[in-house]
Protein backbone atom coordinates (compact mmCIF):
# COMPACT_ATOMS: atom_id res chain seq x y z
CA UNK A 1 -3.22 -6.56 -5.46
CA UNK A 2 -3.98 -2.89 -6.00
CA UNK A 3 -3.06 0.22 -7.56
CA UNK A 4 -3.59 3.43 -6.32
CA UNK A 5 -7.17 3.92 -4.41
CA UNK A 6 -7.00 0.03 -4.93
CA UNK A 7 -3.70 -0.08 -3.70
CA UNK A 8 -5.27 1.34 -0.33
CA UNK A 9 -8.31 -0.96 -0.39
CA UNK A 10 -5.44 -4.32 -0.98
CA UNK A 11 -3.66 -2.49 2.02
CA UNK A 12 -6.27 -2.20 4.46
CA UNK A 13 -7.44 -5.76 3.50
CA UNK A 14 -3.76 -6.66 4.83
CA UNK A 15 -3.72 -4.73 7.78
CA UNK A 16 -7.53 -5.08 8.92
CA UNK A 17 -8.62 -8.92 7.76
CA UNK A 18 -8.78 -9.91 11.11
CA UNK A 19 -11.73 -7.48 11.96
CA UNK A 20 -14.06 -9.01 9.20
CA UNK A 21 -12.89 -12.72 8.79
CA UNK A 22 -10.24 -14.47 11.13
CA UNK A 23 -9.99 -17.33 8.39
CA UNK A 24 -9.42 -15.07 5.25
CA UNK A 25 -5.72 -14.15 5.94
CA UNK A 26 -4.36 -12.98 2.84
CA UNK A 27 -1.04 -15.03 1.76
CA UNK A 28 0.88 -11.89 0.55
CA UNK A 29 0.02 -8.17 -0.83
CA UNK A 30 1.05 -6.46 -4.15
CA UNK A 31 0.72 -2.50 -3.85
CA UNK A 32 1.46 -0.41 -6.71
CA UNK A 33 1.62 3.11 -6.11
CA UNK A 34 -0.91 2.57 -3.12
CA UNK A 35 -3.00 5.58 -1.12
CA UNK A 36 -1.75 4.76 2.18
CA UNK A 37 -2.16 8.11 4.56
CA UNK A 38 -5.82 8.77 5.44
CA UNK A 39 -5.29 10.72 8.65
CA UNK A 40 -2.47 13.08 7.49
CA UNK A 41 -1.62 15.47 4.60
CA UNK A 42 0.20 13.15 2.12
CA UNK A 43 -2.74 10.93 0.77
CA UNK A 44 -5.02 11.14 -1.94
CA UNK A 45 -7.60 13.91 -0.76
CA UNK A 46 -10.10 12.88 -3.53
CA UNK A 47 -9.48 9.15 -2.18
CA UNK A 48 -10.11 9.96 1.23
CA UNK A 49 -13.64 12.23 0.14
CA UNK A 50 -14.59 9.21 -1.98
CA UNK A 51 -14.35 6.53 1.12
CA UNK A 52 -15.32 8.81 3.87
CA UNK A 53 -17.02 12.05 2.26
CA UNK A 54 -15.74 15.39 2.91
CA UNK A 55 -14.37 16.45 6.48
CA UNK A 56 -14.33 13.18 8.42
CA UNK A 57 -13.10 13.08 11.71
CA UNK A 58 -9.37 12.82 12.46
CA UNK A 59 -10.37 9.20 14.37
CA UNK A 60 -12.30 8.08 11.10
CA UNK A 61 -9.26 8.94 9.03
CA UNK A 62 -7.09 6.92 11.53
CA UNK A 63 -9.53 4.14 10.95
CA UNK A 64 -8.49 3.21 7.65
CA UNK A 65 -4.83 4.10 7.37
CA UNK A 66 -3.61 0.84 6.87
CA UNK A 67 0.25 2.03 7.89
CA UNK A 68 -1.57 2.90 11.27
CA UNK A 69 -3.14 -0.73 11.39
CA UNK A 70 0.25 -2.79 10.42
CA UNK A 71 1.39 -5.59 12.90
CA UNK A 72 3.47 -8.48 13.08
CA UNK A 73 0.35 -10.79 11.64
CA UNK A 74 0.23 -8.51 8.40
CA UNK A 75 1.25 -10.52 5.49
CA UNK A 76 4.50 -9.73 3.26
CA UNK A 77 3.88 -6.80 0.75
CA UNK A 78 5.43 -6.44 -2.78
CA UNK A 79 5.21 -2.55 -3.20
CA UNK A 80 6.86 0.01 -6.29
CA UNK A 81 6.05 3.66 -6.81
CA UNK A 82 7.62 5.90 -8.84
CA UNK A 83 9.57 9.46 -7.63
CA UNK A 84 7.78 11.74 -9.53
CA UNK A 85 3.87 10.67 -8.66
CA UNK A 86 2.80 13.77 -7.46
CA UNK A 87 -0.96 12.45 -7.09
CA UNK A 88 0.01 9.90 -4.58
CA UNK A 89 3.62 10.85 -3.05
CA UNK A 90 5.84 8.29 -2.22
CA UNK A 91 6.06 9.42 1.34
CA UNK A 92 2.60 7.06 1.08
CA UNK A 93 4.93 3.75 0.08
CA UNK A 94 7.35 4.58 2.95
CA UNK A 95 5.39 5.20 4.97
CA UNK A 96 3.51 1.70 4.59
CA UNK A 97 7.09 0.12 4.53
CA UNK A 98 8.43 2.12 7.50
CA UNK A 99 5.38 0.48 9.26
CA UNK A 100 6.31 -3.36 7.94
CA UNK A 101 9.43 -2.68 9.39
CA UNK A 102 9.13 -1.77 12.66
CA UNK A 103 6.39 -5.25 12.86
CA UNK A 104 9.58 -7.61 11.04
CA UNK A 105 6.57 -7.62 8.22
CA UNK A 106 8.75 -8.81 5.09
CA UNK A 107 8.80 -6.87 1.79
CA UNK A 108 10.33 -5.76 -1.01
CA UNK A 109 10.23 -1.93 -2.07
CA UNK A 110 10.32 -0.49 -5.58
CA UNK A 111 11.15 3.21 -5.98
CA UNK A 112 11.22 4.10 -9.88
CA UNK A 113 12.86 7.68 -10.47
CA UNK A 114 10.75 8.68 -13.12
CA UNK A 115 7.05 8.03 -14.16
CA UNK A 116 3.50 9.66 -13.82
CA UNK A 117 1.46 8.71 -11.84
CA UNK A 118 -0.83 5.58 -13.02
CA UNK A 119 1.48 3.88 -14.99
CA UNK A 120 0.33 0.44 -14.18
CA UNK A 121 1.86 -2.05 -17.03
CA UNK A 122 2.71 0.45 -19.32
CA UNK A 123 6.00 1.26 -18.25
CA UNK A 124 9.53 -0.02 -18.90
CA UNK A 125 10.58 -0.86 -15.47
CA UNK A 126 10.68 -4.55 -15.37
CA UNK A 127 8.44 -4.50 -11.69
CA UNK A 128 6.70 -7.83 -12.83
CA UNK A 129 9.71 -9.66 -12.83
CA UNK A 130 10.93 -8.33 -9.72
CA UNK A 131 7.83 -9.48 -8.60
CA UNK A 132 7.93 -12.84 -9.70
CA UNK A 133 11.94 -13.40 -8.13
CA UNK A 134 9.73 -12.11 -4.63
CA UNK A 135 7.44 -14.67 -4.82
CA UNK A 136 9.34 -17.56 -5.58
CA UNK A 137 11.52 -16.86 -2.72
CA UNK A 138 8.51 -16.05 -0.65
CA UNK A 139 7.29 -19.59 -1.24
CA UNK A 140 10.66 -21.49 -1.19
């Protein structure tokens, strides 16, 4: 589980477990509001300068997008965001869930209309329990 910068280190550790462990498969992800682009203009450029310093190379960036490194062995996400999160856009969740998709990757998306971004637990949206009803049926 992650949120934010986080939310892209829980996403790569999805998408790229296999290159450091082949017996530490995560079960499932949980990615709030997660940095997800690293190679194009929608991510978190402070994110991206913090990870890989300023002006990496357009294959570094590639390197650890994790919607770049999805496949049919990445686990089943749990992902919200909220509309209005103009640090991280939401273009970053769909784009992560585009890439589950098109790899029959199972997930559940949550896109809140309003909220900063940040928000974590201190927010009215019930996310937690929709959480919850996900993993129970996950593990049914």
């Amino acid at each position: 589980m992650g949120s934010s910068a986080c939310g892209h280190l829980a996403a790569h550790t999805l998408t790229s477990y296999a290159e450091y462990s082949k017996d530490l498969r995560p079960a499932f992800g949980i990615l709030c509001y997660p940095v997800i682009d690293m190679a194009g203009a929608l991510g978190h450029t402070g994110s991206r300068n913090n990870l890989l310093r300023e002006r990496p190379s357009l294959e570094m960036r590639q390197s650890v997008s994790p919607d770049l490194k999805v496949s049919s062995n990445t686990p089943p996400c749990f992902i919200w965001h909220t509309f209005e999160d103009t640090a991280v856009p939401v273009e970053n969740s769909l784009m992560f869930v585009s890439a589950l998709q098109k790899h029959d990757v199972p997930f559940e998306l949550h896109v809140y209309p309003k909220g900063r971004h940040g928000l974590g637990m201190n927010t009215d949206y019930k996310w937690e329990e929709s959480l919850l009803c996900w993993l129970n049926d996950l593990f049914e």
